[in-house]
Structures are given as C-alpha cells and as structure tokens.
N, C-alpha and C. Protein backbone atom coordinates (compact mmCIF):
# COMPACT_ATOMS: atom_id res chain seq x y z
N UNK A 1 -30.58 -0.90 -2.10
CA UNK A 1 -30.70 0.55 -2.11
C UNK A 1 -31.50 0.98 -0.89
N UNK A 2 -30.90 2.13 -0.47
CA UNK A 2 -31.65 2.28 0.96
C UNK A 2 -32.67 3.89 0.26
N UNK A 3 -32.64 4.08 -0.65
CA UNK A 3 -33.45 4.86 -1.43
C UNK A 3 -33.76 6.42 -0.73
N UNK A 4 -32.65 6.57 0.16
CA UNK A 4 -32.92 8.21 0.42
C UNK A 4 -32.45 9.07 -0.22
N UNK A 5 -33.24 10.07 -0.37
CA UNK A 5 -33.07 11.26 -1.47
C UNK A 5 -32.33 12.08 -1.32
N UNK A 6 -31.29 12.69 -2.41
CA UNK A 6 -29.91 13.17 -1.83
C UNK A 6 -30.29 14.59 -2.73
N UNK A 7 -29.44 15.57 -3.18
CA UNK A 7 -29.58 16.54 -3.79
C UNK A 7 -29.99 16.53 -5.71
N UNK A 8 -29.69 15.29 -5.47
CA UNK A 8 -29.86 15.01 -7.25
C UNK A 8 -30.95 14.20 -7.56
N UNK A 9 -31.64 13.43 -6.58
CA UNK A 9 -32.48 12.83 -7.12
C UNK A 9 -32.18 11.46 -5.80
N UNK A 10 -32.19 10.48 -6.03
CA UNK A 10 -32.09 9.35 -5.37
C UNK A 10 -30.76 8.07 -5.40
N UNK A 11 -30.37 8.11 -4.28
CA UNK A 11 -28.81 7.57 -3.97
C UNK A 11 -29.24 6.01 -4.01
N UNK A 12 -28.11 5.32 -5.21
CA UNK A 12 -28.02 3.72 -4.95
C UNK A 12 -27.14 3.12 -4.65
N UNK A 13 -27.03 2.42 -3.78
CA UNK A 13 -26.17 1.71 -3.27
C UNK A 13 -25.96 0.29 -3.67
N UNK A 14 -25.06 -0.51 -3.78
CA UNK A 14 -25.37 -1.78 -4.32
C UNK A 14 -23.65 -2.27 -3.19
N UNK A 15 -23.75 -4.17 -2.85
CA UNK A 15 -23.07 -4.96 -2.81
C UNK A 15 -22.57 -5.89 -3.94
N UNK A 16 -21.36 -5.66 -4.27
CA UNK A 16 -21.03 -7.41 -5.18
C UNK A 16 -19.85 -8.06 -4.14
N UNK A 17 -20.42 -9.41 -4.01
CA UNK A 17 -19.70 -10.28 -3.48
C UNK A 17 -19.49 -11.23 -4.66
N UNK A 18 -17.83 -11.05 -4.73
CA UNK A 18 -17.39 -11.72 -5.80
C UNK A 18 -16.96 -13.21 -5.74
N UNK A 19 -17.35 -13.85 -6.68
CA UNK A 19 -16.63 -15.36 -6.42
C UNK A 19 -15.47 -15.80 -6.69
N UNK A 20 -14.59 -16.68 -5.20
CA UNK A 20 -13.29 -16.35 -5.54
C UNK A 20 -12.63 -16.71 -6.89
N UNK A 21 -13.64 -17.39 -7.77
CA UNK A 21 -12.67 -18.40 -9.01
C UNK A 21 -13.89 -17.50 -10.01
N UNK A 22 -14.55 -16.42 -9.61
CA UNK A 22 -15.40 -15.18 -11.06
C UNK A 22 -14.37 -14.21 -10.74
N UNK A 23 -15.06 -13.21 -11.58
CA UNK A 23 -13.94 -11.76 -12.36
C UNK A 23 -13.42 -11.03 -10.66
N UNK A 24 -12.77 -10.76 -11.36
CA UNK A 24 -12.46 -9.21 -9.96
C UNK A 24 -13.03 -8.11 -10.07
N UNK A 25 -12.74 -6.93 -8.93
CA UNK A 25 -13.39 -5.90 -9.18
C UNK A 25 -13.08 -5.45 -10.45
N UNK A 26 -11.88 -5.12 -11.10
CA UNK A 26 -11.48 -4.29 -12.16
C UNK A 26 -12.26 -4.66 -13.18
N UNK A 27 -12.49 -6.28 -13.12
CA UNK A 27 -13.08 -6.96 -14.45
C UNK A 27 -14.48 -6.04 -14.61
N UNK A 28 -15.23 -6.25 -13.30
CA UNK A 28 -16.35 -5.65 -12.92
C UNK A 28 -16.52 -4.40 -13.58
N UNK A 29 -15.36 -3.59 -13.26
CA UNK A 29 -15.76 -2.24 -13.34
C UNK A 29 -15.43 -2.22 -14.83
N UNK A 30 -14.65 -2.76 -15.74
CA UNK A 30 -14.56 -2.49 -17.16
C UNK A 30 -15.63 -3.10 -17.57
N UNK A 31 -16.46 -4.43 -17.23
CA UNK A 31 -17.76 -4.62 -18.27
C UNK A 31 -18.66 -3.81 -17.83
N UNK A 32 -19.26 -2.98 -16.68
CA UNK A 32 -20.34 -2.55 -16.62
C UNK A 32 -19.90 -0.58 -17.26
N UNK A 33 -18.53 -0.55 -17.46
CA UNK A 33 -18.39 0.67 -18.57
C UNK A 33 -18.64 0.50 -19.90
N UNK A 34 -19.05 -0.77 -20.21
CA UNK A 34 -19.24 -1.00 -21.45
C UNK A 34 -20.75 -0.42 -21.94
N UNK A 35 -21.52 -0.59 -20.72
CA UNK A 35 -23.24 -0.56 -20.41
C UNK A 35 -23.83 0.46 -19.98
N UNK A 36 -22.78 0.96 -18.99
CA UNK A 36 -23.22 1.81 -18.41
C UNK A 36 -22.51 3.04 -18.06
N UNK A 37 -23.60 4.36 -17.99
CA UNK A 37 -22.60 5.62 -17.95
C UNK A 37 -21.36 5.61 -17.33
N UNK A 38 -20.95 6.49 -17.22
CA UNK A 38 -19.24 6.99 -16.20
C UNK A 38 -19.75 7.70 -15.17
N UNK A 39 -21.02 7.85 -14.72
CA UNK A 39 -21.33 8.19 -13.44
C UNK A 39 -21.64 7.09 -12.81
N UNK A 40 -22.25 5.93 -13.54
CA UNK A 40 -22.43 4.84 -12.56
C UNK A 40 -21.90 3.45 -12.70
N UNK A 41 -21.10 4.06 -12.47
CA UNK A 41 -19.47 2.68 -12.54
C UNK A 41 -19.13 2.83 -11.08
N UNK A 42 -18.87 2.20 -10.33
CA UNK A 42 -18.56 2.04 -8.90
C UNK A 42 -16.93 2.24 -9.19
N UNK A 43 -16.80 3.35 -8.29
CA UNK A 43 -15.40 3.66 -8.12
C UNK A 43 -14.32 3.63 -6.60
N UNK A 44 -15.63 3.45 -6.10
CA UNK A 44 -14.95 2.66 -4.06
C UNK A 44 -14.24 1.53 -4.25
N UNK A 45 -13.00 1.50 -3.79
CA UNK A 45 -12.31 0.40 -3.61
C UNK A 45 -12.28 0.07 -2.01
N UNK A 46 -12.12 -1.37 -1.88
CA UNK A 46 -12.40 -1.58 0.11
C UNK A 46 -11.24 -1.20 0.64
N UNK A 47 -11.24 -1.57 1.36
CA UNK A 47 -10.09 -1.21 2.73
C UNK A 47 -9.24 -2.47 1.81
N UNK A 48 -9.72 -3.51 2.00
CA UNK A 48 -9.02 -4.64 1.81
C UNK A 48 -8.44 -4.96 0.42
N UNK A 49 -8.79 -4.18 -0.61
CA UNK A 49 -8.21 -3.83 -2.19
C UNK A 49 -7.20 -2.67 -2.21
N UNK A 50 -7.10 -1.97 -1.59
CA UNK A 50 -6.21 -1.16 -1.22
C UNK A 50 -4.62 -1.90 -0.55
N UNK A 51 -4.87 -2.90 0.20
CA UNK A 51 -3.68 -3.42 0.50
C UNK A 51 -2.44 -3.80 -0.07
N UNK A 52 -2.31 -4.69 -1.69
CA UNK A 52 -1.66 -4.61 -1.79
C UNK A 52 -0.76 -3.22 -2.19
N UNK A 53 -1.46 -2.35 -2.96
CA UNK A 53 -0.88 -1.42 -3.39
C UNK A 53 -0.65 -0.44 -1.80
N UNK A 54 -0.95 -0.88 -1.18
CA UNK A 54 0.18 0.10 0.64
C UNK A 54 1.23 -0.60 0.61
N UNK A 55 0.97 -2.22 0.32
CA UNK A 55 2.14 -3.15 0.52
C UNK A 55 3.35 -2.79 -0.25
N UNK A 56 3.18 -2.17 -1.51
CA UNK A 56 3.83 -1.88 -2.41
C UNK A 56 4.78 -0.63 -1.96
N UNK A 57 3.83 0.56 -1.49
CA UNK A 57 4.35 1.81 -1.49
C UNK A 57 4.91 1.75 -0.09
N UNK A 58 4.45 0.53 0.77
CA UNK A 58 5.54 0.91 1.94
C UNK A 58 6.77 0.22 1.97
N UNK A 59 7.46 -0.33 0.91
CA UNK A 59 8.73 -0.30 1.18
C UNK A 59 9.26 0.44 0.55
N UNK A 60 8.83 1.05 -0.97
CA UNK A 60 9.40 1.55 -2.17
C UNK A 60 9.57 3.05 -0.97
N UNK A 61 8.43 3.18 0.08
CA UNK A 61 8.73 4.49 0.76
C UNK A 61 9.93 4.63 1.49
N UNK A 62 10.04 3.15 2.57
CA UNK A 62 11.27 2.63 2.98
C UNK A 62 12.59 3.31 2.46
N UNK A 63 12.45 2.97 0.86
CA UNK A 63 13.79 2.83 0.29
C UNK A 63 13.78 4.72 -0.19
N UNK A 64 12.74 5.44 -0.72
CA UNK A 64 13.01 6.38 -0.90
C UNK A 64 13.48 7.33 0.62
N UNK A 65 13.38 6.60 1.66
CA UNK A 65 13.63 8.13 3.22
C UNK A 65 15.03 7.37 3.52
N UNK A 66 15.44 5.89 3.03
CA UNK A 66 16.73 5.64 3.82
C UNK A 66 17.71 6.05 2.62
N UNK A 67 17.12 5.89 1.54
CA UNK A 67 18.49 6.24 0.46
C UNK A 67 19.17 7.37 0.73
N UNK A 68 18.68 8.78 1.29
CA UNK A 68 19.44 10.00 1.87
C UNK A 68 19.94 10.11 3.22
N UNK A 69 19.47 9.37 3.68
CA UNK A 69 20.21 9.38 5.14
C UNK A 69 21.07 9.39 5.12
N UNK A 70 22.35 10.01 6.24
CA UNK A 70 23.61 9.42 6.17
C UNK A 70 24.22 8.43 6.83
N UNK A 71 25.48 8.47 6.56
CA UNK A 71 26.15 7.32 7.11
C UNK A 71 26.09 7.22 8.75
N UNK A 72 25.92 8.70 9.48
CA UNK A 72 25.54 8.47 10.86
C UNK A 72 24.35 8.26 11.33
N UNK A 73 23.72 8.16 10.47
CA UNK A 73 22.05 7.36 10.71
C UNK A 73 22.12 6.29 11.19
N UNK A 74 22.27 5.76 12.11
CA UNK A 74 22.55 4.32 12.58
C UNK A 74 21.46 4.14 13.56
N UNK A 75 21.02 5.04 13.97
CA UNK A 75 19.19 5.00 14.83
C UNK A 75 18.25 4.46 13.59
N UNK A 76 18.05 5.56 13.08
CA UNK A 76 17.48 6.02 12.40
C UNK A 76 16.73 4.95 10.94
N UNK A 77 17.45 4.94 10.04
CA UNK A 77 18.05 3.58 9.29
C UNK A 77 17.23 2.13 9.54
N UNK A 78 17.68 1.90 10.60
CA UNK A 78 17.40 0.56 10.89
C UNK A 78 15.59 0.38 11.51
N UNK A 79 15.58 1.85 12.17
CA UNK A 79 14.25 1.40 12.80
C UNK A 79 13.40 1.78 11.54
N UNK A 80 13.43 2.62 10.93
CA UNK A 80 12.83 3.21 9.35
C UNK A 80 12.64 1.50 8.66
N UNK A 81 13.50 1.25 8.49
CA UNK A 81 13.22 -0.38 7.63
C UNK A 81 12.83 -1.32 8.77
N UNK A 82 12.67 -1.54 9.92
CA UNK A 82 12.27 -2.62 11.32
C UNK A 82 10.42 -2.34 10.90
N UNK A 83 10.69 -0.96 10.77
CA UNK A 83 9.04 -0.44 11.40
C UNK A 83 8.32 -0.79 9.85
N UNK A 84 8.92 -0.35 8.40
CA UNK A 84 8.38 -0.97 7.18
C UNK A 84 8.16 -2.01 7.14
N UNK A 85 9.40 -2.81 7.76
CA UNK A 85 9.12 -4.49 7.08
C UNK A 85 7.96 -5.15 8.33
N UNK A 86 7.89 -4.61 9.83
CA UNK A 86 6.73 -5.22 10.51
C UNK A 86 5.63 -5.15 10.07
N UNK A 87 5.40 -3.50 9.65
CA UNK A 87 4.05 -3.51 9.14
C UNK A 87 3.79 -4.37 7.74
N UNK A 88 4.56 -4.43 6.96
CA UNK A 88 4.55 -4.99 5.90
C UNK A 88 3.93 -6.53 6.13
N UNK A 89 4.46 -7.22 7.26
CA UNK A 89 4.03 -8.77 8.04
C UNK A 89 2.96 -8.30 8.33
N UNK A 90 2.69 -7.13 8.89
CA UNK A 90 1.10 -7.66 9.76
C UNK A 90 0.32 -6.99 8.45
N UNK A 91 0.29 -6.35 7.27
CA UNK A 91 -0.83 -6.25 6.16
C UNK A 91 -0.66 -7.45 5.38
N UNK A 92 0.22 -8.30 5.42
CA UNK A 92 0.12 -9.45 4.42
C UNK A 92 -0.53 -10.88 5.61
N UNK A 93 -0.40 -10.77 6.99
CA UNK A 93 -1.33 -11.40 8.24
C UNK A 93 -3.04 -11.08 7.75
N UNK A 94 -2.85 -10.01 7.72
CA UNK A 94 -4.58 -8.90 7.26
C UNK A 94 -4.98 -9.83 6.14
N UNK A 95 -4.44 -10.14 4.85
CA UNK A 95 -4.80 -10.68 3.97
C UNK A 95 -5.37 -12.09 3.50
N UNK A 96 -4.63 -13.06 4.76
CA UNK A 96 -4.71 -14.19 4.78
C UNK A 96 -6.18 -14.51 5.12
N UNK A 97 -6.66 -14.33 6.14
CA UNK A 97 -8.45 -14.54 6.39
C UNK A 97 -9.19 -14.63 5.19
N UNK A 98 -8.49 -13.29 4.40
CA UNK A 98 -9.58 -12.87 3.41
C UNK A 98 -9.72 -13.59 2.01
N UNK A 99 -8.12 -13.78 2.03
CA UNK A 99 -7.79 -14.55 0.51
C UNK A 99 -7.67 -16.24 0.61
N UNK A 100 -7.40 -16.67 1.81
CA UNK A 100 -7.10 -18.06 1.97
C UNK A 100 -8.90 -18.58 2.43
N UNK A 101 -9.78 -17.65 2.87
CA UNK A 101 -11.28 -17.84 3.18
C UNK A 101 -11.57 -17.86 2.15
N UNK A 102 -11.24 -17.66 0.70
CA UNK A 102 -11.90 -17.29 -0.07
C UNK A 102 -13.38 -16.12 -0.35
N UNK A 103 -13.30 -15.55 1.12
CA UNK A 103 -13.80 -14.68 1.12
C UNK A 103 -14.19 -13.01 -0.51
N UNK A 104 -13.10 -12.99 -0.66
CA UNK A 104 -12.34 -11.44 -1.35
C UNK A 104 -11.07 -12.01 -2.03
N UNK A 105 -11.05 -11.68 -3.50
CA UNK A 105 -9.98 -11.61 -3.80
C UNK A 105 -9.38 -10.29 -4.35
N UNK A 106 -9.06 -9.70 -3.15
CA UNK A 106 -8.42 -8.26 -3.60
C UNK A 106 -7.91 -7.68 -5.36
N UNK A 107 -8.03 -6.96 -5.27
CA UNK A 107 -7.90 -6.24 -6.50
C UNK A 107 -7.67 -5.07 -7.20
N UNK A 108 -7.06 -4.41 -7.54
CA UNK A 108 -6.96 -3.08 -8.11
C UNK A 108 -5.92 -2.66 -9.42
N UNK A 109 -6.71 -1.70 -10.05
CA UNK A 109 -6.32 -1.68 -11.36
C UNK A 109 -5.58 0.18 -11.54
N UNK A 110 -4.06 0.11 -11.85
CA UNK A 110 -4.04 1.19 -12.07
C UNK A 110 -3.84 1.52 -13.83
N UNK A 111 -3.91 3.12 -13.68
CA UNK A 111 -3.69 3.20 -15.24
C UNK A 111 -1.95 3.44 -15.27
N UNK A 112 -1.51 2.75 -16.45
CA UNK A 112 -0.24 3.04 -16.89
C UNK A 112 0.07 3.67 -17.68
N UNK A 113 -0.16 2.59 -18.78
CA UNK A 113 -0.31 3.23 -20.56
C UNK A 113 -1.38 3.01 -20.90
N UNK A 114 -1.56 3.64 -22.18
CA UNK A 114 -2.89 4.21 -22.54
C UNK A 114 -3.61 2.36 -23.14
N UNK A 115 -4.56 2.26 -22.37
CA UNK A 115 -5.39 0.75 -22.79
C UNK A 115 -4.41 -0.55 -21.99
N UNK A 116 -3.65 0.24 -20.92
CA UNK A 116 -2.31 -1.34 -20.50
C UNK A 116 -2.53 -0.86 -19.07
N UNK A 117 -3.36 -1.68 -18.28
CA UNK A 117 -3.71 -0.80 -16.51
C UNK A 117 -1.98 -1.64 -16.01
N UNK A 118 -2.12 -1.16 -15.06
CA UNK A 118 -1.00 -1.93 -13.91
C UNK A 118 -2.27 -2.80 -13.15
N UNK A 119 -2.20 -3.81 -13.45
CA UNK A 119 -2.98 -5.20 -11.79
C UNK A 119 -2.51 -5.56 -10.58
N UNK A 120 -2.81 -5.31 -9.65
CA UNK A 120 -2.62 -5.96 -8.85
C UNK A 120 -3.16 -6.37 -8.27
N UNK A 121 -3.59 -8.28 -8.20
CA UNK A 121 -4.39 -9.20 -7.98
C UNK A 121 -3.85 -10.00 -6.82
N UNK A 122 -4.50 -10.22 -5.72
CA UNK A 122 -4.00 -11.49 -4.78
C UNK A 122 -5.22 -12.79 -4.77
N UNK A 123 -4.15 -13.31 -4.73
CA UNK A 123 -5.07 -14.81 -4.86
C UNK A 123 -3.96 -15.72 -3.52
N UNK A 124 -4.40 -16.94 -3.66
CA UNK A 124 -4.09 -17.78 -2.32
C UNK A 124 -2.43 -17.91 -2.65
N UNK A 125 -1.85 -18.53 -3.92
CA UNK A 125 -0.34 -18.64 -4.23
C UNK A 125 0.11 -17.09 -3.52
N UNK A 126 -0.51 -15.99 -4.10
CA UNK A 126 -0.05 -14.56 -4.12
C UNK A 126 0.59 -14.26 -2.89
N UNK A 127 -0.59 -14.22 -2.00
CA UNK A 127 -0.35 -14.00 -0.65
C UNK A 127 0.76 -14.72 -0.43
N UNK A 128 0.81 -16.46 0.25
CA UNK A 128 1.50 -16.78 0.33
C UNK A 128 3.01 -16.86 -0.22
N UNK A 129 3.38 -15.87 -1.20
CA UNK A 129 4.65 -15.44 -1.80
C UNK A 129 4.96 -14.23 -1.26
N UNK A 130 4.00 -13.20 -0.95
CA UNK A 130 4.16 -12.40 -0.09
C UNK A 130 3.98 -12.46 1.05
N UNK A 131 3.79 -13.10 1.51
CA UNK A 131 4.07 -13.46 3.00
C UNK A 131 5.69 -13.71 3.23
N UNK A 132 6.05 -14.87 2.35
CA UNK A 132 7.52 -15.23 2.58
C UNK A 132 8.08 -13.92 2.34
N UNK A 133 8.12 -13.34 1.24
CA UNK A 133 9.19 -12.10 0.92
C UNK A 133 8.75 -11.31 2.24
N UNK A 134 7.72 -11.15 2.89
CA UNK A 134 7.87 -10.43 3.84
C UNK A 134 8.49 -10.66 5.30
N UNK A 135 8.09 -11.56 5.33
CA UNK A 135 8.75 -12.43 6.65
C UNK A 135 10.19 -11.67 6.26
N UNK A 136 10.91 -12.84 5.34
CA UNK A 136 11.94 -12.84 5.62
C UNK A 136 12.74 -11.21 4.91
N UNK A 137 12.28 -10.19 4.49
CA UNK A 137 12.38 -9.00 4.62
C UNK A 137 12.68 -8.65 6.13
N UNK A 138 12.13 -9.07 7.23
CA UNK A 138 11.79 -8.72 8.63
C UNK A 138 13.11 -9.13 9.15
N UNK A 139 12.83 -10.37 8.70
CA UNK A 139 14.18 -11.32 9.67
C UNK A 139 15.38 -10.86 9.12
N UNK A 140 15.32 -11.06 7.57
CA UNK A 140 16.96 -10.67 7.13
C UNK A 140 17.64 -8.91 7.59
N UNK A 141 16.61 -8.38 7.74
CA UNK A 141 16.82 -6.69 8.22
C UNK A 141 17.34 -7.23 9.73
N UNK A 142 16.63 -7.60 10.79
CA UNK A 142 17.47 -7.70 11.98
C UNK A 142 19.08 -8.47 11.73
N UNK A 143 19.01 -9.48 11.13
CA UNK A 143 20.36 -9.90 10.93
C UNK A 143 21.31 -8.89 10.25
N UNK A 144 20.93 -8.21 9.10
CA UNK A 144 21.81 -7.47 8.21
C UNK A 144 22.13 -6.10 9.35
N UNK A 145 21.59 -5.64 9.81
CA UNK A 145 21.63 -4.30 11.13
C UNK A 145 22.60 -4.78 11.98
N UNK A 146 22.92 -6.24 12.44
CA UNK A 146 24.53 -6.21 13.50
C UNK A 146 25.13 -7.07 12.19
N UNK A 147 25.14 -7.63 11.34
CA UNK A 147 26.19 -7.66 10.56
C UNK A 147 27.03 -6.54 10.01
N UNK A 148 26.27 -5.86 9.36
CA UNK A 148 26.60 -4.92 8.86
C UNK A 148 26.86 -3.30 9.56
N UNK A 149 26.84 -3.71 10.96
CA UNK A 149 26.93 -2.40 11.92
C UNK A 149 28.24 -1.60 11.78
N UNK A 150 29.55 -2.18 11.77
CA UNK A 150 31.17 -1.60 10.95
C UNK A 150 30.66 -1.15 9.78
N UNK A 151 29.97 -1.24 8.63
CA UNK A 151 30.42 -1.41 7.26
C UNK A 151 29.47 0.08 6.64
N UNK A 152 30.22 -0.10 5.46
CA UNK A 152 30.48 1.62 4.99
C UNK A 152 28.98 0.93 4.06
N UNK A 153 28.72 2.50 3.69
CA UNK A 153 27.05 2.34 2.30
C UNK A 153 26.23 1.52 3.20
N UNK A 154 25.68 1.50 4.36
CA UNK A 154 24.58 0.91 4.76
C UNK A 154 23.58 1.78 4.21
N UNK A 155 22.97 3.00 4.12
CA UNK A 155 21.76 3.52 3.82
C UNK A 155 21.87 2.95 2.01
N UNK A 156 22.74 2.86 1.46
CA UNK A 156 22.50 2.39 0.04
C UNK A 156 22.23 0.60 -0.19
N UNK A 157 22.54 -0.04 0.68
CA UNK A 157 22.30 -1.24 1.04
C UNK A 157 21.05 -1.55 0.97
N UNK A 158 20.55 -1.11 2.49
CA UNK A 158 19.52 -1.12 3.08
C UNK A 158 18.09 -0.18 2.10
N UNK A 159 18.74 0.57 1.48
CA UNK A 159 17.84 1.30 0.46
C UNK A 159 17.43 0.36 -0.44
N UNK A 160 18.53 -0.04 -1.32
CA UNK A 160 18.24 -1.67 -2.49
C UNK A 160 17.58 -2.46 -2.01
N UNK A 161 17.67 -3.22 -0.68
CA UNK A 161 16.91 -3.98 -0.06
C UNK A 161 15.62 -3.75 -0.04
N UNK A 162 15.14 -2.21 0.60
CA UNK A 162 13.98 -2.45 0.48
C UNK A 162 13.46 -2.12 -1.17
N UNK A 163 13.99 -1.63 -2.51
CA UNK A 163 12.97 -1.62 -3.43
C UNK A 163 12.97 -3.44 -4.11
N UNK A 164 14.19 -3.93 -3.44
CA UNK A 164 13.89 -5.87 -3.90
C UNK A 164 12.59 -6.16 -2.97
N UNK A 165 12.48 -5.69 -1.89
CA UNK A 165 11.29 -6.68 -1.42
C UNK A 165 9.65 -5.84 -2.38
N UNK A 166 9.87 -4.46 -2.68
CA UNK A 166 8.81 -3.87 -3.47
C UNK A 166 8.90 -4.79 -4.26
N UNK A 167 10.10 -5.11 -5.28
CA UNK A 167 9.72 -5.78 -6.61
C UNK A 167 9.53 -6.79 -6.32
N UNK A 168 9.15 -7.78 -5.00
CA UNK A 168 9.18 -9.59 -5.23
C UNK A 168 7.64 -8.96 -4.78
N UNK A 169 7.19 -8.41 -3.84
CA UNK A 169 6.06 -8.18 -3.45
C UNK A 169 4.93 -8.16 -4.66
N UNK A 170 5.81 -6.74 -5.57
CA UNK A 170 5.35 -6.58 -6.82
C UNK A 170 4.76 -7.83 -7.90
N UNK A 171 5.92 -8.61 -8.15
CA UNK A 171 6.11 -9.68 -8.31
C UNK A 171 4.65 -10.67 -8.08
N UNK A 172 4.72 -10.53 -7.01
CA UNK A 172 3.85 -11.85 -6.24
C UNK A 172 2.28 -11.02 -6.69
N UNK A 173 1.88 -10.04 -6.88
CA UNK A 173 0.67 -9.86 -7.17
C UNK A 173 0.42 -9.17 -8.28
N UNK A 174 1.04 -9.39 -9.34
CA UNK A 174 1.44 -9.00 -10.62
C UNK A 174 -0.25 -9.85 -11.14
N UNK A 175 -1.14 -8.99 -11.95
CA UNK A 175 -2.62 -9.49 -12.30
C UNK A 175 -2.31 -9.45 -13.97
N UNK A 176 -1.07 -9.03 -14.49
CA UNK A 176 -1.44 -9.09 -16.05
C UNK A 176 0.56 -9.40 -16.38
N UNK A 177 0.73 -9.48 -17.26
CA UNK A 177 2.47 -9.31 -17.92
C UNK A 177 2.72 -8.09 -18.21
N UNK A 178 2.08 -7.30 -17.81
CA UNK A 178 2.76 -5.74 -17.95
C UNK A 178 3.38 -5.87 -16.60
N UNK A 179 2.35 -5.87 -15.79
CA UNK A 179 2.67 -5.32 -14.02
C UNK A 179 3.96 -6.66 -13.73
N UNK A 180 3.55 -7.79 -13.89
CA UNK A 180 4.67 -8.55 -14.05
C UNK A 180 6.14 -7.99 -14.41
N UNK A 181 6.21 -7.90 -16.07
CA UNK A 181 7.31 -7.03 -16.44
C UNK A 181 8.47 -6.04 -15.39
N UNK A 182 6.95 -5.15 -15.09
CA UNK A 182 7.46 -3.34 -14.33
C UNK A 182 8.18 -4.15 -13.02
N UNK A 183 7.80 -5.25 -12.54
CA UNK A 183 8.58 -5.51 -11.04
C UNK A 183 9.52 -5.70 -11.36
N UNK A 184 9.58 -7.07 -12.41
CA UNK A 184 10.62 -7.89 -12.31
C UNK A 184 11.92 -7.09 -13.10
N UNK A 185 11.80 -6.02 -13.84
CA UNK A 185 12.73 -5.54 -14.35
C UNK A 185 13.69 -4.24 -13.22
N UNK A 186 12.71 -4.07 -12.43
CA UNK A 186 12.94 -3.52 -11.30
C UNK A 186 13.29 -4.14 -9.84
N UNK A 187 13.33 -5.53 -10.21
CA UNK A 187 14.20 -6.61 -9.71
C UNK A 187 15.53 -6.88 -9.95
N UNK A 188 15.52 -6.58 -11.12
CA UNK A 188 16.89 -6.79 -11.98
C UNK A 188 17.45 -5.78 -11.70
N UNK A 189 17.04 -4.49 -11.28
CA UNK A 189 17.74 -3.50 -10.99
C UNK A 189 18.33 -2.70 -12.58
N UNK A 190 17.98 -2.67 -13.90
CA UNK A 190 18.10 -2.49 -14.73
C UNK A 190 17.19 -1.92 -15.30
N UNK A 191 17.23 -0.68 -16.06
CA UNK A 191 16.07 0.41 -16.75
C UNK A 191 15.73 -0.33 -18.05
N UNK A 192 14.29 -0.98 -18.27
CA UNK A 192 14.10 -1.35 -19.30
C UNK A 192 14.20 -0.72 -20.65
C-alpha cells in the first residue's frame, strides 16, 4: 500500500503473484467474496488476462464483418481475415513467455448463467493448442484466398472459418465444462 489519501479515506493497493500449479484469479476473487465486502474484491484484470478473451472476439469479429460482404469483396475479405488471423499469431506469441515461464496463468471469468461463469483459463497444453489453431488459421487463409479465388460463397466460407477457429480457440481455453460445452457445440455448428 502506498497509503495516499484519496477522497474517501485511504487507497490500498495490493499484488498477488499467483502460483502456476495454485488457484487463478477468478478462484481468488470468489474466495475473498466469501470474506470480504463487494467493495473490496479486486476487480482489475491485467493486460495479459484479457487476452484470451480478444483472442476469442477477434475472429468471432472476423466472421461477423465478412459474413455481409459481398461476393465482390475480393480486397476486402481476404485482408479482413489475413489481418485477424496475424494478429491472432502474434497474441497467442504474447502468451507464450508468460504461460510457458510459468510466470501468469491467465484467467478470466465471465458470467453466463446464474451460479455457471464462462472460464477462460490458459495453461502450457492451452496455449500450445492455440497456437496451432492459430498458425494454421493464418496459413490455411493464404492457401484458401487463391484456391478459392473462381468460387462462388467465399464471404460464407471464409465467415465459417473464422467462427471454427473462435470455437477450437474457445476450445483450447475452456476453464470449466460449461465453457467447454458453448465452443464445442459451436464447433459442431449446431444450436444446442
């Protein structure tokens, strides 16, 4: 605590450095709600807990701007999914230091259903599963762009494509069998 006095009284600050094989943040933040008020539950997530869930929303974004495009989108299209799936490689690059150092094991908890969060946990397997789905997200997009350069429904293609790499991504950092479930059924491409 650096103990300077703010409008309410006195500001605390605290570090937890978590151990990579102890709880995660979420764990964190549900036992010390057990103890302690709802004002002082730490609600900052890092830069680096935030990742997977960008990882997530930048292809599912991918797939929501190419699914309307049209068929003369042929600029457009391809660099929209080039520019998702790079960045997608270099935030799952970002991750590796942190999760393979055992540094951080990223973490974040959303709410779904009532008492059932969505997890999403990376650990060393994790990453490395998202890494592959991402890579080859990257690579198979340059190949599928002159294969498929003649052929009719590319923005619906290329749309599916990217919510499969959301759901393996999904997939790969799935922290409970709910969040598990929500990918993989959205893998299947089928409304549970």
């Amino acid at each position: 605590s650096d103990g300077q006095p703010t409008d309410d009284g006195v500001e605390v600050g605290a570090w937890v450095v978590v151990d990579r094989d102890g709880p995660g943040a979420s764990d964190l933040r549900r036992e010390l709600s057990r103890v302690l008020p709802a004002h002082c539950i730490p609600t900052v997530i890092s830069v680096v807990d935030a990742i997977p869930v960008v990882m997530i929303l930048l292809s599912l974004g991918a797939a929501m701007l190419i699914f309307p495009l049209p068929e003369s989108a042929t600029r457009l299209r391809p660099a929209v999914n080039l520019t998702a799936a790079a960045l997608k490689v270099l935030l799952t690059l970002a991750l590796f230091p942190v999760v393979l150092g055992g540094a951080q094991r990223p973490e974040v908890s959303l709410p779904f259903l009532p008492g059932v969060p969505l997890v999403l946990r990376v650990d060393q397997l994790s990453v490395l599963f998202a890494a592959l789905s991402s890579i080859l997200w990257l690579v198979t997009t340059v190949y599928a762009i002159g294969y498929l350069r003649d052929s009719r429904h590319q923005s619906r293609f290329f749309g599916f494509f990217s919510l499969c790499v959301t759901a393996t991504v999904g997939i790969s950092f799935s922290g409970n069998l709910i969040t598990f479930l929500v990918f993989f059924e959205m893998l299947t491409g089928r409304a549970p």
